[in-house]
N, C-alpha and C. Protein backbone atom coordinates (compact mmCIF):
# COMPACT_ATOMS: atom_id res chain seq x y z
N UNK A 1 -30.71 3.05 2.01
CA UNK A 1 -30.38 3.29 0.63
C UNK A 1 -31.62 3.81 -0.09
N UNK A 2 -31.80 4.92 -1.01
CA UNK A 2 -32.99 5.72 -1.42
C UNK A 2 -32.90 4.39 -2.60
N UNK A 3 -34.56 4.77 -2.92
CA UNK A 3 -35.15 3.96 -4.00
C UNK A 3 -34.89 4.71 -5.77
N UNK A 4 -33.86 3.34 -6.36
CA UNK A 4 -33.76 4.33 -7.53
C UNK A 4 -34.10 3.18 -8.80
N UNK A 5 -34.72 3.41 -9.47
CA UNK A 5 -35.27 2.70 -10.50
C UNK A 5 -34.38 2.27 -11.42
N UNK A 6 -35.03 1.34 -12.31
CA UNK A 6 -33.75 0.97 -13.58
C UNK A 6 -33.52 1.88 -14.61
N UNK A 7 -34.55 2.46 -14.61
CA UNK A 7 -34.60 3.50 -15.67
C UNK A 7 -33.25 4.44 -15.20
N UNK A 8 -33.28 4.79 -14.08
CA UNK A 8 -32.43 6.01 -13.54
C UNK A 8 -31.14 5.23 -13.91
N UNK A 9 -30.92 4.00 -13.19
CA UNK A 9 -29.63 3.45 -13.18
C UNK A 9 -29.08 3.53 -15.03
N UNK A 10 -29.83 3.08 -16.05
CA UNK A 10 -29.23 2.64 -17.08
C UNK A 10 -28.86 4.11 -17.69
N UNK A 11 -29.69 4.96 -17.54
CA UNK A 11 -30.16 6.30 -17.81
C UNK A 11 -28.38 6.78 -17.50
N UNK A 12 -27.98 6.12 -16.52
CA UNK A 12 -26.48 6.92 -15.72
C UNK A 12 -25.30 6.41 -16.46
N UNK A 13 -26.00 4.77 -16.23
CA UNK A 13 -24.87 4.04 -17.49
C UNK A 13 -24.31 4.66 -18.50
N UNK A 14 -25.78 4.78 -19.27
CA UNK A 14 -24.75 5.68 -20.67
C UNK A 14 -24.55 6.90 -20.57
N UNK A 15 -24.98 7.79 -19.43
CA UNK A 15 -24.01 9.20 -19.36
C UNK A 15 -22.54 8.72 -19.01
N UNK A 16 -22.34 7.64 -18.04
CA UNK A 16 -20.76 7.61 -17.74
C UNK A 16 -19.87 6.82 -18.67
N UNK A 17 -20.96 5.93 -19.57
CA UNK A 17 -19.84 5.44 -20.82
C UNK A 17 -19.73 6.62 -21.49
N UNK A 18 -20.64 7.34 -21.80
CA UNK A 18 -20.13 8.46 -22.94
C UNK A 18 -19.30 9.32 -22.48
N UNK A 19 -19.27 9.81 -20.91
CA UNK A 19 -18.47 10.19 -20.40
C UNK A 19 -16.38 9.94 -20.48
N UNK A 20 -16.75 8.29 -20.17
CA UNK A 20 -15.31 7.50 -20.49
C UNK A 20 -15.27 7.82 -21.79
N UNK A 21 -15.83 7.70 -22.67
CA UNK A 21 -15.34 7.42 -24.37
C UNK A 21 -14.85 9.18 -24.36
N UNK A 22 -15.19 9.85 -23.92
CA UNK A 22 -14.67 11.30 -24.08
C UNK A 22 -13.20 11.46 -23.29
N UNK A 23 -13.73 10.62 -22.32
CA UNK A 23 -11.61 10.78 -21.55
C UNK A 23 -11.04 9.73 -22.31
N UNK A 24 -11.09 8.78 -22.63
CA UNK A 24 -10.41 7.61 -24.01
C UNK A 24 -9.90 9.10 -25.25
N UNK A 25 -10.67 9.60 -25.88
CA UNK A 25 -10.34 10.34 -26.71
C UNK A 25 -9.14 11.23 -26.67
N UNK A 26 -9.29 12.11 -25.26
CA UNK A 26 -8.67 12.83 -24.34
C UNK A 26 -7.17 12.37 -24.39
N UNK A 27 -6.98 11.06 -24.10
CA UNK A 27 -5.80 10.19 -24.00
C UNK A 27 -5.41 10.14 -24.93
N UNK A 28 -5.81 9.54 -25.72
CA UNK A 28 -5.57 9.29 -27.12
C UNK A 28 -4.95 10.47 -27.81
N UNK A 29 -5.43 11.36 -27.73
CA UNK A 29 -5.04 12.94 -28.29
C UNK A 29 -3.28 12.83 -27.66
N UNK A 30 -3.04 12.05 -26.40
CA UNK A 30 -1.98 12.66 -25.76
C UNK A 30 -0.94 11.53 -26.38
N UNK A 31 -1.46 10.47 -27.27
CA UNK A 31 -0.86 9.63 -27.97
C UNK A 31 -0.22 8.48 -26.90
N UNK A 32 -1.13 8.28 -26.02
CA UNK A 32 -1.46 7.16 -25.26
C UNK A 32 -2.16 6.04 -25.35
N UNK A 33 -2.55 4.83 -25.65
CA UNK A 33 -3.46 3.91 -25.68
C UNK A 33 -3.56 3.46 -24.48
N UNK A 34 -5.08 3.31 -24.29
CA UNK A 34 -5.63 2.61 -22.94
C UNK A 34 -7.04 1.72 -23.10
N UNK A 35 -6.59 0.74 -22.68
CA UNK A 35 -7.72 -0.77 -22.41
C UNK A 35 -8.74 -0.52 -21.32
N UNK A 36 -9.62 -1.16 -21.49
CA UNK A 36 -10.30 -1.60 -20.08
C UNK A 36 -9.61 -2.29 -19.25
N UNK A 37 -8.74 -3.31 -19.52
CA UNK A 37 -8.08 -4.71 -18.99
C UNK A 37 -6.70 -3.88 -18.54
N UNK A 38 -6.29 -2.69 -18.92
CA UNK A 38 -5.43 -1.77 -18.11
C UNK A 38 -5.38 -1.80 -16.86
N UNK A 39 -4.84 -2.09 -15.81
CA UNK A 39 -5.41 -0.96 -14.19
C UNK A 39 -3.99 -0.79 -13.72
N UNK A 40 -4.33 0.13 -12.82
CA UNK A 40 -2.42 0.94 -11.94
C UNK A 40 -1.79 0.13 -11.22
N UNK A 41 -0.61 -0.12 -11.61
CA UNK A 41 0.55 -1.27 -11.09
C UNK A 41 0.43 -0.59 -9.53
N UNK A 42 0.19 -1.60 -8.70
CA UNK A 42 0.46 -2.18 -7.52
C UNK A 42 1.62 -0.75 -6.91
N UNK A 43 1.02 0.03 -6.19
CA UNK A 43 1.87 1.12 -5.56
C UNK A 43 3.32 0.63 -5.15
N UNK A 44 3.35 -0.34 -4.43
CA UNK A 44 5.31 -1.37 -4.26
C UNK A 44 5.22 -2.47 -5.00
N UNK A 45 5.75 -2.02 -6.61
CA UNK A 45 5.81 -3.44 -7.15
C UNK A 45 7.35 -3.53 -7.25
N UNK A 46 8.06 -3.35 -6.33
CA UNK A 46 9.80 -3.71 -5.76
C UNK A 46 9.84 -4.51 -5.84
N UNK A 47 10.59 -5.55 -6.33
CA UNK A 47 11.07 -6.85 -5.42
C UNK A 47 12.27 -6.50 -4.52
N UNK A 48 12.31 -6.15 -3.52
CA UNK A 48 13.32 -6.35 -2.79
C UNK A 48 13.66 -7.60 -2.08
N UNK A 49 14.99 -7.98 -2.21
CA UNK A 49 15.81 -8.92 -1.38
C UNK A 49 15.52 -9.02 0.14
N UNK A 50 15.45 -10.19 0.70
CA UNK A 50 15.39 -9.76 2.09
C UNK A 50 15.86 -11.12 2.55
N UNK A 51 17.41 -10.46 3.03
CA UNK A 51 18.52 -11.86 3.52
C UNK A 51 18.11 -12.27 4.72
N UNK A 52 17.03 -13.90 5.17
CA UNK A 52 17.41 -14.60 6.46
C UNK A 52 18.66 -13.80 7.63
N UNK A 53 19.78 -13.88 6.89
CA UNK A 53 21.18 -14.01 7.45
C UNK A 53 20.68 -12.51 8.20
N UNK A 54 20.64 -11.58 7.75
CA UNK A 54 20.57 -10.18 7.95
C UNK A 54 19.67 -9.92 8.89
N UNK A 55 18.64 -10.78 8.87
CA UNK A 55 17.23 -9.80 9.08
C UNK A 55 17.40 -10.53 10.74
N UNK A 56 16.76 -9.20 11.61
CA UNK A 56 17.25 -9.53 12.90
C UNK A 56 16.15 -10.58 13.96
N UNK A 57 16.25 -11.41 13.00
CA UNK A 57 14.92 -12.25 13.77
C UNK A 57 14.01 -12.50 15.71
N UNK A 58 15.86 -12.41 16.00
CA UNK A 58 15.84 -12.47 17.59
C UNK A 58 15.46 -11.09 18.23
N UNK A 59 15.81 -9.91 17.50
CA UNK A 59 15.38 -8.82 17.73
C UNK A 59 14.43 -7.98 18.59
N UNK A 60 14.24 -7.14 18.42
CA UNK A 60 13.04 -6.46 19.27
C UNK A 60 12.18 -6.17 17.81
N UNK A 61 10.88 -6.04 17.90
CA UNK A 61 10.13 -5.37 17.11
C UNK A 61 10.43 -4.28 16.26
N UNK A 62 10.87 -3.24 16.76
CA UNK A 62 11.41 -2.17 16.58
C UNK A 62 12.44 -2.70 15.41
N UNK A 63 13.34 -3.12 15.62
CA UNK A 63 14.85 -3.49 15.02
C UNK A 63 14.13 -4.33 13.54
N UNK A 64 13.45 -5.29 13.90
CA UNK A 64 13.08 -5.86 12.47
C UNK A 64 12.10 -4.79 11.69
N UNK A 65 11.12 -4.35 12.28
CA UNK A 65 10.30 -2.94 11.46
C UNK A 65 11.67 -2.09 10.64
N UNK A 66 12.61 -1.71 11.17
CA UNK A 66 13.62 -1.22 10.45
C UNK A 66 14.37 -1.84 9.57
N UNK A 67 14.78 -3.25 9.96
CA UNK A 67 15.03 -4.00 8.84
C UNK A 67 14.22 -3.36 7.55
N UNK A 68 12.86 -3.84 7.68
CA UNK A 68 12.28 -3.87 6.25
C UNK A 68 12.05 -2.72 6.20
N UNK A 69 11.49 -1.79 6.59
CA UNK A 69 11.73 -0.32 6.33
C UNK A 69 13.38 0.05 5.51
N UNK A 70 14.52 -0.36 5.71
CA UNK A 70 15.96 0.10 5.28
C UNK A 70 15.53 -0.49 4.06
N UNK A 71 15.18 -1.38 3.35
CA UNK A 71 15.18 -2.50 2.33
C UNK A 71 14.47 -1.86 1.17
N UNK A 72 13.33 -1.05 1.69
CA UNK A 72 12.55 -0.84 1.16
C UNK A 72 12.81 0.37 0.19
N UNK A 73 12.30 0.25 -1.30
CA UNK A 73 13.04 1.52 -1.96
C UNK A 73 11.78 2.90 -1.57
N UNK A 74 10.94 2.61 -1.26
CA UNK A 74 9.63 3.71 -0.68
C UNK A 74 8.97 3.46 0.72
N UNK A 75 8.68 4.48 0.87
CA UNK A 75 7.21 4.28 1.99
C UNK A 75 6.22 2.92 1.87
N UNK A 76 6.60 2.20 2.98
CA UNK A 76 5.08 1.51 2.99
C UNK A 76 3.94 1.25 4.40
N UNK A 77 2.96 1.00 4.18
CA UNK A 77 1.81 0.89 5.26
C UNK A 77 2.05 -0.10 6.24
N UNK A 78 1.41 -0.13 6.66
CA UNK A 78 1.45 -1.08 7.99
C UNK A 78 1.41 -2.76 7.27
N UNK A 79 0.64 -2.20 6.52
CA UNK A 79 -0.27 -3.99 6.07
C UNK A 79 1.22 -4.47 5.26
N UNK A 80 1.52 -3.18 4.57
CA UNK A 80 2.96 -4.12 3.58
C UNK A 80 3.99 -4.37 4.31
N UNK A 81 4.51 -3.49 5.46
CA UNK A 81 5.60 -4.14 6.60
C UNK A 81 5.75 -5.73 6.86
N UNK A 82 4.21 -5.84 7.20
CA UNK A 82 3.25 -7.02 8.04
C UNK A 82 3.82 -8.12 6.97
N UNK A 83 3.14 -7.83 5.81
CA UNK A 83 3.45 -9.06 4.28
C UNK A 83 5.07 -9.25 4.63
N UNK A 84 5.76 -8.03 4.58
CA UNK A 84 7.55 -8.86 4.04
C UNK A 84 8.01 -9.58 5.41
N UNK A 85 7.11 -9.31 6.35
CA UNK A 85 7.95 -9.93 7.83
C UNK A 85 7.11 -11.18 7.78
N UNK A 86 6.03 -11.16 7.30
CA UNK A 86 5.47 -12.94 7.32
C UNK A 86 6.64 -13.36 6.16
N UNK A 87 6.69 -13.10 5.14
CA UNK A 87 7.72 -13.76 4.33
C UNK A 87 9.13 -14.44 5.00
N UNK A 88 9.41 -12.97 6.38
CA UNK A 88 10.80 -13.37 6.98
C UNK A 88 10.79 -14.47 8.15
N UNK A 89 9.30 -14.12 8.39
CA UNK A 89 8.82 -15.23 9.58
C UNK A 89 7.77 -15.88 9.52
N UNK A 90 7.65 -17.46 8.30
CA UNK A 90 6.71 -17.63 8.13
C UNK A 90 5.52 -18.68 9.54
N UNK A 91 6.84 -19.04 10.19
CA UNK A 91 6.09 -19.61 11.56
C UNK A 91 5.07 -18.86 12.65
N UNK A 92 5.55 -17.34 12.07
CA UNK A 92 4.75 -16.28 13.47
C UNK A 92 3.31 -16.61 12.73
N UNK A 93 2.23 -16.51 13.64
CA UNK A 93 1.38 -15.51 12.55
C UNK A 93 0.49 -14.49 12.53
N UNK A 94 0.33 -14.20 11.13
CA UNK A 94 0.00 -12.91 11.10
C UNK A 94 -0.90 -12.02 11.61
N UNK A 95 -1.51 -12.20 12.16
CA UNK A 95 -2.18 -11.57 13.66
C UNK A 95 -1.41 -10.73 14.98
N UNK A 96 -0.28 -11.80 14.83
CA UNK A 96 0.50 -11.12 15.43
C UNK A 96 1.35 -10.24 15.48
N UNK A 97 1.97 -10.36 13.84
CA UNK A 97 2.95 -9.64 12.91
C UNK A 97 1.89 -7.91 12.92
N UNK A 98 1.18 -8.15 12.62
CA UNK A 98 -0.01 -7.20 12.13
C UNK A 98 -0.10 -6.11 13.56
N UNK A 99 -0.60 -6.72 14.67
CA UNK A 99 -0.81 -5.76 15.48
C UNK A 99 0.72 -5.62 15.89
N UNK A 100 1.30 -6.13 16.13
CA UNK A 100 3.00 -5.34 16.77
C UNK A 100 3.27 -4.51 15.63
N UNK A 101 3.30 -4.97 14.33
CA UNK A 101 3.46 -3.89 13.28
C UNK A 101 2.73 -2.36 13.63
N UNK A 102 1.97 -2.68 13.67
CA UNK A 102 0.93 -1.45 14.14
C UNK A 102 1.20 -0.62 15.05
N UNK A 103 0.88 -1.44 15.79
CA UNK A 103 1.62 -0.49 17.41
C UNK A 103 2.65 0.17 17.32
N UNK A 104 3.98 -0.51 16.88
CA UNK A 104 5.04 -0.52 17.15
C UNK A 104 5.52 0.95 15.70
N UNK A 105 5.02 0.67 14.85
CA UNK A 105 5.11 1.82 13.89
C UNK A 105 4.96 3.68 13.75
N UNK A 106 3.19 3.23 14.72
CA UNK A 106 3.07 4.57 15.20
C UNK A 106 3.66 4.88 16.24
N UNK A 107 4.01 4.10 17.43
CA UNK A 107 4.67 4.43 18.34
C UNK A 107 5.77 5.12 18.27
N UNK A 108 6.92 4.50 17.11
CA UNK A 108 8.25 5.06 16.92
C UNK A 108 8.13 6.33 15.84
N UNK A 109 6.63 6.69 15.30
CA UNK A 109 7.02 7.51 14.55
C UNK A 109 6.34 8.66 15.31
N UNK A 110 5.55 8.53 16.32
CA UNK A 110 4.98 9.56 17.18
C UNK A 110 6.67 10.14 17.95
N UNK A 111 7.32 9.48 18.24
CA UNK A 111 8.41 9.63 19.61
C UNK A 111 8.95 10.64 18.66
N UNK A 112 9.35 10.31 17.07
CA UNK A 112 10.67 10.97 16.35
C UNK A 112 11.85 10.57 16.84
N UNK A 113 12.09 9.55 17.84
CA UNK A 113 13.33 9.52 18.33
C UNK A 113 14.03 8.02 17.45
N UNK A 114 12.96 7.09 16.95
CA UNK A 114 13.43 5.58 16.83
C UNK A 114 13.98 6.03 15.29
N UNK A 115 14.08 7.11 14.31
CA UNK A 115 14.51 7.36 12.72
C UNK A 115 13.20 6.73 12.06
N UNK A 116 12.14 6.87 12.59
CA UNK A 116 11.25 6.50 11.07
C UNK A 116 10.20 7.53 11.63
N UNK A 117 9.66 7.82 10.00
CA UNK A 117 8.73 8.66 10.05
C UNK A 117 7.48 8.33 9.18
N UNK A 118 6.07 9.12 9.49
CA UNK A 118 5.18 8.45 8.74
C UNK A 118 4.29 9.53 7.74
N UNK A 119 4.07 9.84 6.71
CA UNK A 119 3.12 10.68 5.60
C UNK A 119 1.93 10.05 5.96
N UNK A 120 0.61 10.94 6.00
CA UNK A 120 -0.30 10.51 5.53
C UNK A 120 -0.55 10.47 3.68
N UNK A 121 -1.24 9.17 3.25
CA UNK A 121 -2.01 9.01 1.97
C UNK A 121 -3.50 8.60 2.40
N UNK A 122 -4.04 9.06 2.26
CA UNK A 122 -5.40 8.96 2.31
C UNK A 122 -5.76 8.75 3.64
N UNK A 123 -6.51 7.57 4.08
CA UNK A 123 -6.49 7.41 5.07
C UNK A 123 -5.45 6.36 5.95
N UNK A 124 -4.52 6.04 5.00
CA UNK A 124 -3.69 4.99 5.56
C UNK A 124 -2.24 6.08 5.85
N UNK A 125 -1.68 5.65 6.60
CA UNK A 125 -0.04 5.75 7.20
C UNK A 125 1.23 5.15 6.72
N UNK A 126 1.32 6.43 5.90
CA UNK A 126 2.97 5.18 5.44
C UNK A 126 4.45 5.58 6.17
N UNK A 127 5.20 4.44 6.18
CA UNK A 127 6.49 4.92 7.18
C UNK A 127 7.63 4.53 6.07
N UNK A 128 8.47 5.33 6.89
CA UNK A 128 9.87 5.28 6.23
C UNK A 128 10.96 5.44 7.15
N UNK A 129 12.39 5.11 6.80
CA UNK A 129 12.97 6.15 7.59
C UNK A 129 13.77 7.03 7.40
N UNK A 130 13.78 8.04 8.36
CA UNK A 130 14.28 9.41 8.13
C UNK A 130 15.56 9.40 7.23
């Protein structure tokens, strides 16, 4: 890490507050109000349902990944699959949920044959199905 003084650091501070107070303005013009204590709602803030009765517990991997994939009103990552199937199976755990999620996600979306498919966002993988 290069050596940077306090001077430099505070020096940056108030270029990037004055910076913000110029995009605040910006907003404002567009007849928007915005806080600090603001931040961007949670990319799946769904609640979706997810019926015991339904969900194919005895299943193959595959079959429950689709479960929550069908349920789902968007694309989600590996890690959010992982969350609604610990919810469906809170005895597994998640170590395990996590890597079969994984595997089992790219696997079926590399084939094209299992109906789910995956977008890149950034550097993460989101699936859906077709």
């Amino acid at each position: 890490m290069e050596d940077i003084s306090i001077e430099v650091l505070l020096k940056e501070e108030v270029r990037l507050k004055r910076k913000l107070e110029a995009i605040r303005a910006m907003i404002s013009a567009y007849g928007t109000e915005h806080t600090e204590q603001e931040k961007a709602p949670p990319r799946n803030t769904e609640k979706v349902v997810y019926s015991s009765s339904e969900y194919p517990k005895g299943g193959t991997w595959n079959q429950r990944i689709k479960y929550v994939l069908g349920k789902a009103e968007q694309s989600l990552t590996a890690k959010e699959i992982t969350e609604r199937m610990k919810e469906l199976e809170p005895e597994k755990e998640i170590k395990l949920i996590a890597s079969q999620v994984t595997q089992n996600t790219s696997a079926m979306a590399k084939s094209g044959n299992e109906g789910v498919v995956s977008e890149k966002d950034g550097s993460k993988n989101r699936y859906s199905l077709k």
